[in-house]
C-alpha atoms as a PDB file:
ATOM      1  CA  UNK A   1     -17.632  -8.072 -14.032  1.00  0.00           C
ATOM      2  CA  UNK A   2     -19.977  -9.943 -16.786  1.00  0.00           C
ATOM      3  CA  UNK A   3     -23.108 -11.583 -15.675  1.00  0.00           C
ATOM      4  CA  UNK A   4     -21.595 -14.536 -17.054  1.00  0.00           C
ATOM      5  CA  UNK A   5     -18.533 -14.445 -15.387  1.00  0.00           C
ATOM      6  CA  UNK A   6     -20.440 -14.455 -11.996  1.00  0.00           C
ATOM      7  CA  UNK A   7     -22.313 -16.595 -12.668  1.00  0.00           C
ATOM      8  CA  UNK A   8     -19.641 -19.300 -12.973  1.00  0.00           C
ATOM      9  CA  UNK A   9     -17.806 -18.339 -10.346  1.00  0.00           C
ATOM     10  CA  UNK A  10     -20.983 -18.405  -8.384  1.00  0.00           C
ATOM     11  CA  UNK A  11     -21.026 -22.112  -9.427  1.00  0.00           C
ATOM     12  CA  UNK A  12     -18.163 -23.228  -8.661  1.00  0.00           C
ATOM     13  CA  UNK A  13     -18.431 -21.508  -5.016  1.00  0.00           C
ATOM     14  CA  UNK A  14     -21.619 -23.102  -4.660  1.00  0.00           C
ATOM     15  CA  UNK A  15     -20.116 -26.874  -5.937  1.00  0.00           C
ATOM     16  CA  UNK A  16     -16.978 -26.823  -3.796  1.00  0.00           C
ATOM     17  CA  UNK A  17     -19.163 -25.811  -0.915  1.00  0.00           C
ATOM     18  CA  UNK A  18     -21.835 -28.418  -1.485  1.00  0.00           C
ATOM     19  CA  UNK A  19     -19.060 -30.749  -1.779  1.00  0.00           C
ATOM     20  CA  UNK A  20     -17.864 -29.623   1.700  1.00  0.00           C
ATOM     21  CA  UNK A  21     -21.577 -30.246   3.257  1.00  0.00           C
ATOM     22  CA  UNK A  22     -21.380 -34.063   1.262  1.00  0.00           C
ATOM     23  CA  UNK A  23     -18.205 -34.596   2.916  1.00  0.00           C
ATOM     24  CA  UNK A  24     -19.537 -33.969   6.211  1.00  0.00           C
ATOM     25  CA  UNK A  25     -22.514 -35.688   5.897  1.00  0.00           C
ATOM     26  CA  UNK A  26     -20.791 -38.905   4.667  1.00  0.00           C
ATOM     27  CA  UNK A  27     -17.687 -39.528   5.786  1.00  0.00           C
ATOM     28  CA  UNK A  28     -16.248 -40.400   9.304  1.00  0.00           C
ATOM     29  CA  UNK A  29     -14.716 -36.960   9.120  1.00  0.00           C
ATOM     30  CA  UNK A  30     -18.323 -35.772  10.872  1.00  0.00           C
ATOM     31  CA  UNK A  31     -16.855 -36.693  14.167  1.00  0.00           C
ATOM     32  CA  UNK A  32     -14.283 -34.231  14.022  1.00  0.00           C
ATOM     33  CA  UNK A  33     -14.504 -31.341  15.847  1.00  0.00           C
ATOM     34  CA  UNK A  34     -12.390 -28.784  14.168  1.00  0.00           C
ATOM     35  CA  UNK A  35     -14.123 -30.168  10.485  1.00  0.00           C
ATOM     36  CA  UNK A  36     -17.554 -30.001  12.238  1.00  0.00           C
ATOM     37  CA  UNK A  37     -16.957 -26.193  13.085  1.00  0.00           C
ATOM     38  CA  UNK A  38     -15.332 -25.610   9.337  1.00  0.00           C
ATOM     39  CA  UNK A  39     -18.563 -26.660   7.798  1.00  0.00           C
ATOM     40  CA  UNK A  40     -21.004 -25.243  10.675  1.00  0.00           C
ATOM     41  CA  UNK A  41     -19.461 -21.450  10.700  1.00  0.00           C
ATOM     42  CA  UNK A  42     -18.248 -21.373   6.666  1.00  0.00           C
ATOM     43  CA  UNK A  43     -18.784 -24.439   4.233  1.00  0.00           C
ATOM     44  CA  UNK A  44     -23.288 -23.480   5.354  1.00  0.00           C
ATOM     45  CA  UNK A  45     -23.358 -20.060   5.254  1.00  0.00           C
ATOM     46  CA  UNK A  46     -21.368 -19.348   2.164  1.00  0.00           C
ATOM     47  CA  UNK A  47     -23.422 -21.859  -0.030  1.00  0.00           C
ATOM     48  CA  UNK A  48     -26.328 -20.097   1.277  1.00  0.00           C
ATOM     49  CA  UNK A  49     -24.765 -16.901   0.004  1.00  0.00           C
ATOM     50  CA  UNK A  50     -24.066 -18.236  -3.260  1.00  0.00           C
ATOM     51  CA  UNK A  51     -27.284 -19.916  -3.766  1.00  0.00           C
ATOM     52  CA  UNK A  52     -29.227 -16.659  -3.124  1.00  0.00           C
ATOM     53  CA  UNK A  53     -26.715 -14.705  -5.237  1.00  0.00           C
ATOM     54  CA  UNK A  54     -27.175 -17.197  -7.738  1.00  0.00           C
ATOM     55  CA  UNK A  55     -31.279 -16.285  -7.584  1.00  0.00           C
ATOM     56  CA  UNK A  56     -31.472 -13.234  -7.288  1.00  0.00           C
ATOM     57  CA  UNK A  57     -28.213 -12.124  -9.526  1.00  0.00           C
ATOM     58  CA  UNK A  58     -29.934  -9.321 -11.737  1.00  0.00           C
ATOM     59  CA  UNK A  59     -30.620  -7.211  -8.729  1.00  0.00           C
ATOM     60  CA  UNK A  60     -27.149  -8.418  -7.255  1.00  0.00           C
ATOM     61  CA  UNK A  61     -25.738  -6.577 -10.818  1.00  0.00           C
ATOM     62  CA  UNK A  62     -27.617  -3.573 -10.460  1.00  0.00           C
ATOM     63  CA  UNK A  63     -26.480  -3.501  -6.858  1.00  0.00           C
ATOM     64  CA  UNK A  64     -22.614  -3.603  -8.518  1.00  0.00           C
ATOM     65  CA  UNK A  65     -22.969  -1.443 -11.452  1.00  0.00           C
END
């Protein structure tokens, strides 16, 4: 895989996750359980992921190659 083309995917990870977070955060959709646990367990820990794979991505490519 090209730098480049992690790098976008990356992105758009990161985006549709931060999304996620936004959605929780501002809409009456907080109150829900089940959406509360999505976001807590996955939508948090996977745009941490992507943000530190997103810093630190020339070790990350070493790491793959």
């Amino acid at each position: 895989m090209k730098g480049t083309t992690l790098r976008k995917l990356l992105r758009v990870i990161h985006f549709i996750s931060t999304a996620l977070v936004g959605s929780y955060i501002y809409s009456p959709w907080s109150s829900n359980l089940i959406f509360e646990n999505i976001i807590m367990w996955g939508g948090v820990p996977i745009l941490t992921l992507s943000g530190l794979a997103m810093w630190k991505q020339g070790m990350l490519m070493n790491w793959i190659r």
